[in-house]
N, C-alpha and C. Protein backbone atom coordinates (compact mmCIF):
# COMPACT_ATOMS: atom_id res chain seq x y z
N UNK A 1 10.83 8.69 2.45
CA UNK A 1 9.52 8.65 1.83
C UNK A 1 8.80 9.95 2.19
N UNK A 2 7.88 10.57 1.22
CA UNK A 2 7.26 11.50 1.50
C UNK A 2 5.91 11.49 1.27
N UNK A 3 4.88 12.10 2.08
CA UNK A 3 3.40 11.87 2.05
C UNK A 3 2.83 12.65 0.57
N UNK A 4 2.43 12.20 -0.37
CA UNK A 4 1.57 12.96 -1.52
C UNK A 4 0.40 12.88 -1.53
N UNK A 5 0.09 14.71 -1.43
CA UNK A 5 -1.53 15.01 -0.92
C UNK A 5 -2.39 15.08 -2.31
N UNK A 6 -3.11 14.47 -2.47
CA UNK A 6 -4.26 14.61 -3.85
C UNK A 6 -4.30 16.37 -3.99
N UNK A 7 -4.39 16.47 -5.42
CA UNK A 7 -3.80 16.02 -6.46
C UNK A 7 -2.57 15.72 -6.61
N UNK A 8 -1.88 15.00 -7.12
CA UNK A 8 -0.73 14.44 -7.59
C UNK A 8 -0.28 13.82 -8.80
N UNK A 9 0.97 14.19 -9.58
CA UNK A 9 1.03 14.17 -10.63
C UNK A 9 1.46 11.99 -10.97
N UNK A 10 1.51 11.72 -11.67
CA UNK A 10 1.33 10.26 -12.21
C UNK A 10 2.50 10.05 -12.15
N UNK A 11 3.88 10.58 -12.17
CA UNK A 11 5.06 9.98 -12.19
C UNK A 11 5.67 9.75 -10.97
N UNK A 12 5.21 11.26 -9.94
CA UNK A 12 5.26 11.58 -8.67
C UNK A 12 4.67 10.20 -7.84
N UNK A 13 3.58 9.74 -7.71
CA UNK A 13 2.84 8.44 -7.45
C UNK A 13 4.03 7.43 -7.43
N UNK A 14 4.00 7.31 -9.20
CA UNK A 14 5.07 5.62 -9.24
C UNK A 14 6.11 5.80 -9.19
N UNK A 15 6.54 6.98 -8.75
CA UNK A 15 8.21 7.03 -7.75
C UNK A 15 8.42 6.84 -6.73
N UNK A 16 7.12 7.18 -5.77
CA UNK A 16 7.28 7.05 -4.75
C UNK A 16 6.66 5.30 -3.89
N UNK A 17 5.98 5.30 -4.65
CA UNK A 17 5.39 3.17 -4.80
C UNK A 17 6.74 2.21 -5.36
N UNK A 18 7.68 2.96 -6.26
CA UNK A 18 8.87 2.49 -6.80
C UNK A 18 9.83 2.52 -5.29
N UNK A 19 10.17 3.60 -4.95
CA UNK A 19 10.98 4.10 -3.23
C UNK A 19 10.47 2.92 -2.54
N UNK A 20 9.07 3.00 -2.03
CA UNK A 20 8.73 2.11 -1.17
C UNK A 20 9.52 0.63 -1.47
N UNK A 21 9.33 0.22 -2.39
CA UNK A 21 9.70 -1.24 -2.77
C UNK A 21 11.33 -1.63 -3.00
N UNK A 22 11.97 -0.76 -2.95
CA UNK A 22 13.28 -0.48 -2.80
C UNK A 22 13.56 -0.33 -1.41
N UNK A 23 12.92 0.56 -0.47
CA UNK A 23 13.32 0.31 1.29
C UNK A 23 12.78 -0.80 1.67
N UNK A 24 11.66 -1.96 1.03
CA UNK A 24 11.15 -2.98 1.69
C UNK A 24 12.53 -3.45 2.08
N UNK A 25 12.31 -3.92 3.28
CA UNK A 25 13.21 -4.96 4.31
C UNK A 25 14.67 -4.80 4.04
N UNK A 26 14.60 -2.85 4.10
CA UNK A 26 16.14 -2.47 4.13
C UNK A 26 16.27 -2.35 5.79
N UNK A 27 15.86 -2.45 6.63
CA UNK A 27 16.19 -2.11 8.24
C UNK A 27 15.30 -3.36 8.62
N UNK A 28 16.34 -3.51 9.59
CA UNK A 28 15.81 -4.87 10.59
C UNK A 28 14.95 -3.90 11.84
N UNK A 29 13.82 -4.62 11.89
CA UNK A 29 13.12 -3.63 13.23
C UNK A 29 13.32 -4.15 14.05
N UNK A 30 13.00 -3.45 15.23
CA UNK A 30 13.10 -4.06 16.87
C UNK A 30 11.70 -4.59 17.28
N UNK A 31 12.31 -5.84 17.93
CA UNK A 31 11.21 -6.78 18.39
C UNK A 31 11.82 -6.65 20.01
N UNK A 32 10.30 -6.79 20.05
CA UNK A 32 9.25 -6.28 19.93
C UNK A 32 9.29 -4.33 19.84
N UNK A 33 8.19 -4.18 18.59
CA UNK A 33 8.25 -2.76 18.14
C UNK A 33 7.88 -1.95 19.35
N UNK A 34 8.30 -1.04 19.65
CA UNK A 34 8.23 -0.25 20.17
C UNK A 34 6.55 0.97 20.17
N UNK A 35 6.32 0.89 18.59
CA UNK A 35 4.85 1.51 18.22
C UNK A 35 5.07 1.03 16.38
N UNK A 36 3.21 0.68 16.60
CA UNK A 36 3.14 -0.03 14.87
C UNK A 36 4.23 1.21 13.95
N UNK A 37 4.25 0.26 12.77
CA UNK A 37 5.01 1.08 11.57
C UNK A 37 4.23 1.75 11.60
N UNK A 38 3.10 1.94 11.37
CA UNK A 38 2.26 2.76 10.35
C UNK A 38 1.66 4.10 11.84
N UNK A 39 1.61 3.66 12.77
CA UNK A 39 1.38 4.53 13.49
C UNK A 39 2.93 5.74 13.44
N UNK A 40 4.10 4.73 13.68
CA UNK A 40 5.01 5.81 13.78
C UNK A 40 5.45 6.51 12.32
N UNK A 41 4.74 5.99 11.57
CA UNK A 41 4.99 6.74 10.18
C UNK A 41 4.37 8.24 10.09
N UNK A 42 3.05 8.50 10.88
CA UNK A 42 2.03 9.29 10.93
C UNK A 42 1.82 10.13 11.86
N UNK A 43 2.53 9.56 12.87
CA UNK A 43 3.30 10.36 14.10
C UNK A 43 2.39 10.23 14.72
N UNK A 44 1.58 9.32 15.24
CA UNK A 44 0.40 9.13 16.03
C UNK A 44 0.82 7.80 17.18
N UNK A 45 -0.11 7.74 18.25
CA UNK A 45 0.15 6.87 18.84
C UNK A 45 -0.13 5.65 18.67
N UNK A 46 -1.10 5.08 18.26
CA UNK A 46 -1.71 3.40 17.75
C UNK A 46 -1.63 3.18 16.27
N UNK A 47 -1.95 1.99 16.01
CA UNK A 47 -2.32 1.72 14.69
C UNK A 47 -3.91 2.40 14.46
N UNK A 48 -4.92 1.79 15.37
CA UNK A 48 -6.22 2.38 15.61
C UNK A 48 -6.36 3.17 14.55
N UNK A 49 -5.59 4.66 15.13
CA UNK A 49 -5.52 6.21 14.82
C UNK A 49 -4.85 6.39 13.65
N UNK A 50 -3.31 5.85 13.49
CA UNK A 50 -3.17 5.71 12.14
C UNK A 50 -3.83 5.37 10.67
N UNK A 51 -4.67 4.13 11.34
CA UNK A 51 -5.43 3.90 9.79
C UNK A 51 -7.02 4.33 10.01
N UNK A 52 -7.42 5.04 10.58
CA UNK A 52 -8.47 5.52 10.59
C UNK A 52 -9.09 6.37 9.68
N UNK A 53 -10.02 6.16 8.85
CA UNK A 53 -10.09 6.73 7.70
C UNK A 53 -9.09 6.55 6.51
N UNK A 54 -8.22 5.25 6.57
CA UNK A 54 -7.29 5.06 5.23
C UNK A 54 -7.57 4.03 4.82
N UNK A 55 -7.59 4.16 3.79
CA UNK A 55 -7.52 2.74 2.22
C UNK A 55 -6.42 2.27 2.68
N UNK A 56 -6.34 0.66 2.70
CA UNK A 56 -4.80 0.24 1.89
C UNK A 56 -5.17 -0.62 0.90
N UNK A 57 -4.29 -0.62 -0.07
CA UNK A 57 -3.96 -1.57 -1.05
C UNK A 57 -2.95 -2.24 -0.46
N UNK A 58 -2.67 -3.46 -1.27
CA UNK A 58 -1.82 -4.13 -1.34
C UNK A 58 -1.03 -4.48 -2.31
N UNK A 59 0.11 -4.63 -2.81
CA UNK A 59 0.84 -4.94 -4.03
C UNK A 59 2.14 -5.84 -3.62
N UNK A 60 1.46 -7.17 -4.02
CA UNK A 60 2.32 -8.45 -3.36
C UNK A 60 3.15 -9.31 -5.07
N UNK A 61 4.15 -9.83 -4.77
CA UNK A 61 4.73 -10.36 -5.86
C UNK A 61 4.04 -12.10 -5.31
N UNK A 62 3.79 -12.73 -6.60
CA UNK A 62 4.08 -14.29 -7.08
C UNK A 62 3.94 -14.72 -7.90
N UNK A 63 5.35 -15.58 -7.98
CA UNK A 63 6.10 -16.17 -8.19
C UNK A 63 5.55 -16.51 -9.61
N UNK A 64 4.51 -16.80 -9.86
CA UNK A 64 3.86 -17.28 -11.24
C UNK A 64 2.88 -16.33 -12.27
N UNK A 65 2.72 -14.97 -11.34
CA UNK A 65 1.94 -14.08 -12.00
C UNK A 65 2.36 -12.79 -12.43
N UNK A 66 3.85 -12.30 -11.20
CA UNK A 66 4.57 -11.03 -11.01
C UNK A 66 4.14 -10.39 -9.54
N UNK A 67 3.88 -8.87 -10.00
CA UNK A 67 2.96 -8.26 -9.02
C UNK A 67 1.57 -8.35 -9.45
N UNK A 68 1.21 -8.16 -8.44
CA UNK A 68 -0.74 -8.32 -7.97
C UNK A 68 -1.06 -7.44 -7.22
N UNK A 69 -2.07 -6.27 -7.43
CA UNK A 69 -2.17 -5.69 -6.27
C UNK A 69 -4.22 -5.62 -6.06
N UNK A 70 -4.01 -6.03 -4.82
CA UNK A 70 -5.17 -6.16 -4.27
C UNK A 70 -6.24 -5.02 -3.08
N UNK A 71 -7.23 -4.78 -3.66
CA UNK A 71 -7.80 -3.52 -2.60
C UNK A 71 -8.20 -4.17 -1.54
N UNK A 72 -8.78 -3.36 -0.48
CA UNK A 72 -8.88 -4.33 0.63
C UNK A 72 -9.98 -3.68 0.89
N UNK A 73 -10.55 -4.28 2.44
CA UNK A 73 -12.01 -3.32 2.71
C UNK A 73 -11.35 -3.46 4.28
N UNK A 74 -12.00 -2.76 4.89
CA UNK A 74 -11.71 -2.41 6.49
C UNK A 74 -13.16 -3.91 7.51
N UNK A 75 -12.46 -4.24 8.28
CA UNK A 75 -12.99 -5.45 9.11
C UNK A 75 -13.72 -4.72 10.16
N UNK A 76 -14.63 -5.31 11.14
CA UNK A 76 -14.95 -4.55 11.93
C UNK A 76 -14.02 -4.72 13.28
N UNK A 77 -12.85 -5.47 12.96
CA UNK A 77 -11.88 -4.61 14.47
C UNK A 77 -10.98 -3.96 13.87
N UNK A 78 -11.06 -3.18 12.94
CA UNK A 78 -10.02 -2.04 12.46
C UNK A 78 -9.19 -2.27 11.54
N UNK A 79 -9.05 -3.85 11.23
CA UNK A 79 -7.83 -4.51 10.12
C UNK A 79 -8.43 -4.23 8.81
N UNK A 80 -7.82 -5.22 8.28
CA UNK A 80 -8.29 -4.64 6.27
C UNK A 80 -8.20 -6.54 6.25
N UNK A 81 -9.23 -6.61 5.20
CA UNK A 81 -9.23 -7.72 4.71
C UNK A 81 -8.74 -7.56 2.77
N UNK A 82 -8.28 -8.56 2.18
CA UNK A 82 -7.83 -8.80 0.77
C UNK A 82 -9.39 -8.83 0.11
N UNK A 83 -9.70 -8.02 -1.19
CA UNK A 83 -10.46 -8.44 -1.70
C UNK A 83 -10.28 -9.38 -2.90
N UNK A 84 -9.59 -10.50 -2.79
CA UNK A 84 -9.22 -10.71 -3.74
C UNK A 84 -9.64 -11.27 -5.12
N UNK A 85 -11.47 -11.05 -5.35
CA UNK A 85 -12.07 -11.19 -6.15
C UNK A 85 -11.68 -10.11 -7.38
N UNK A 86 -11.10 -8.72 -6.71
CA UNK A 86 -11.01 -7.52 -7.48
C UNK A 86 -9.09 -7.42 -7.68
N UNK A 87 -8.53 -8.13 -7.75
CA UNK A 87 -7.18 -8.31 -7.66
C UNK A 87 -6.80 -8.36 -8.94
N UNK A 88 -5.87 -7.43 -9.24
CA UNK A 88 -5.02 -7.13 -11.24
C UNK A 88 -3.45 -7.39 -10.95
N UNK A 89 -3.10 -8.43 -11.82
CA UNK A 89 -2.29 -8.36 -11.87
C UNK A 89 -1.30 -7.64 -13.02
N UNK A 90 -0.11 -7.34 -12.34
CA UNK A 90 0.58 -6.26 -13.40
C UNK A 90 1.75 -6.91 -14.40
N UNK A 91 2.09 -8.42 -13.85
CA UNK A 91 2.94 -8.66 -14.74
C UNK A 91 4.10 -8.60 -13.66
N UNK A 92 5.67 -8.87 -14.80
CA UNK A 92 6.78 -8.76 -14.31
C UNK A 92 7.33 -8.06 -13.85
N UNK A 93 6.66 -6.84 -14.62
CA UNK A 93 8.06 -5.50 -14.92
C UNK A 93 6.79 -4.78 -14.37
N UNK A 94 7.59 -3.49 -13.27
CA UNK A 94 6.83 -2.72 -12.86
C UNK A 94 6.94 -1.64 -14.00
N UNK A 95 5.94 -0.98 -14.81
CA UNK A 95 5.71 -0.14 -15.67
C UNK A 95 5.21 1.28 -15.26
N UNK A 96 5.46 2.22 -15.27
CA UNK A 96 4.22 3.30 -14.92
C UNK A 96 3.13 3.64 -15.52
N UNK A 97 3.44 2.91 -16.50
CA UNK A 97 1.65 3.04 -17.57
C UNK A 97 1.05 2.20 -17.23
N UNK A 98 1.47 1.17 -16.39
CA UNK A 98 0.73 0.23 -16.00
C UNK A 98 0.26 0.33 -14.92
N UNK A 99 1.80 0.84 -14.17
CA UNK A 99 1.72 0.54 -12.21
C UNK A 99 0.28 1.71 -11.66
N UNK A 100 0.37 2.89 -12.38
CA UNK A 100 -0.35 4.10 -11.73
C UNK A 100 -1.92 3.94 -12.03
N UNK A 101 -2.42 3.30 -13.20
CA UNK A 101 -3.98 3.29 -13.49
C UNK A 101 -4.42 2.05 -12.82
N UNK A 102 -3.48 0.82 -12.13
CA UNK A 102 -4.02 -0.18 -11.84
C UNK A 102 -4.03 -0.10 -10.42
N UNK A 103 -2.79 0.75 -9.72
CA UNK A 103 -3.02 1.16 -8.38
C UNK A 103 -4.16 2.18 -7.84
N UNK A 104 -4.58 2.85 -9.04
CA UNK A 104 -5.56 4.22 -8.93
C UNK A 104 -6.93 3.14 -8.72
N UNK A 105 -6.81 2.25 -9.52
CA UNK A 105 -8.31 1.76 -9.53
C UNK A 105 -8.55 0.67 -8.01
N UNK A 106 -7.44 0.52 -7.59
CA UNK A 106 -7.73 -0.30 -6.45
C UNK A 106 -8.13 0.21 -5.01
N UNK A 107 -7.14 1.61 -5.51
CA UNK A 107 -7.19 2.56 -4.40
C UNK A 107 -9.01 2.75 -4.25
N UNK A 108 -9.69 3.11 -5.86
CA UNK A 108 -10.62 3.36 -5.99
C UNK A 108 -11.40 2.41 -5.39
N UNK A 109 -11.45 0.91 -5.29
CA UNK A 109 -12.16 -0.20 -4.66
C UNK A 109 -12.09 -0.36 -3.27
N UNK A 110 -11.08 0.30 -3.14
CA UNK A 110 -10.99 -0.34 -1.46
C UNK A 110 -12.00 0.68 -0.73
N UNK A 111 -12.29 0.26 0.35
CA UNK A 111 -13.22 1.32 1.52
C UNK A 111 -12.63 0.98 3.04
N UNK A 112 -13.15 1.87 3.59
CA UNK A 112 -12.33 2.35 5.03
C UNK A 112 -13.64 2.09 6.03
């Protein structure tokens, strides 16, 4: 996986959101982790520091809707909560005409 710095082109995006979902739960991790994913993704020491100042979305499959992806807002001990009043779903088939304006806009909802 590779980090894409704004600006970034629209295909570039849903290739790399496509990658992600293709390595989901290709490696078994060690329990207990050693340092959060997301910290050692970023090369930092905590989660804390890792998501400090970051959006996440979320883009979860079920079973009766497809994917859904949901913005989140930041809690006051550092986690992200689901907003899931603002939640689109995309359907079956991941599309890029679909996947990139509906992830852009969530990205756009969420706050840090």
């Amino acid at each position: 996986m590779r980090h894409l710095v704004s600006p970034y082109e629209e295909k570039d995006f849903c290739a790399e959101v496509t990658k992600g979902l293709e390595l989901c739960y290709s490696k078994v991790p060690a329990v207990p982790a050693k340092k959060p994913a997301l910290a050692k993704l970023f090369g930092v020491k905590s989660y804390q520091v890792a998501s400090k100042n970051k959006k996440l979305i979320v883009l979860s499959w079920e079973s009766n809707k497809g994917y859904v992806v949901y913005p989140t807002k930041k809690d006051r001990r550092g986690g992200y909560e689901h907003v899931f009043s603002l939640a689109e779903s995309i359907g079956f088939e991941l599309e890029s005409s679909v996947l990139a304006p509906v992830l852009s806009n969530a990205i756009r909802l969420s706050s840090v």
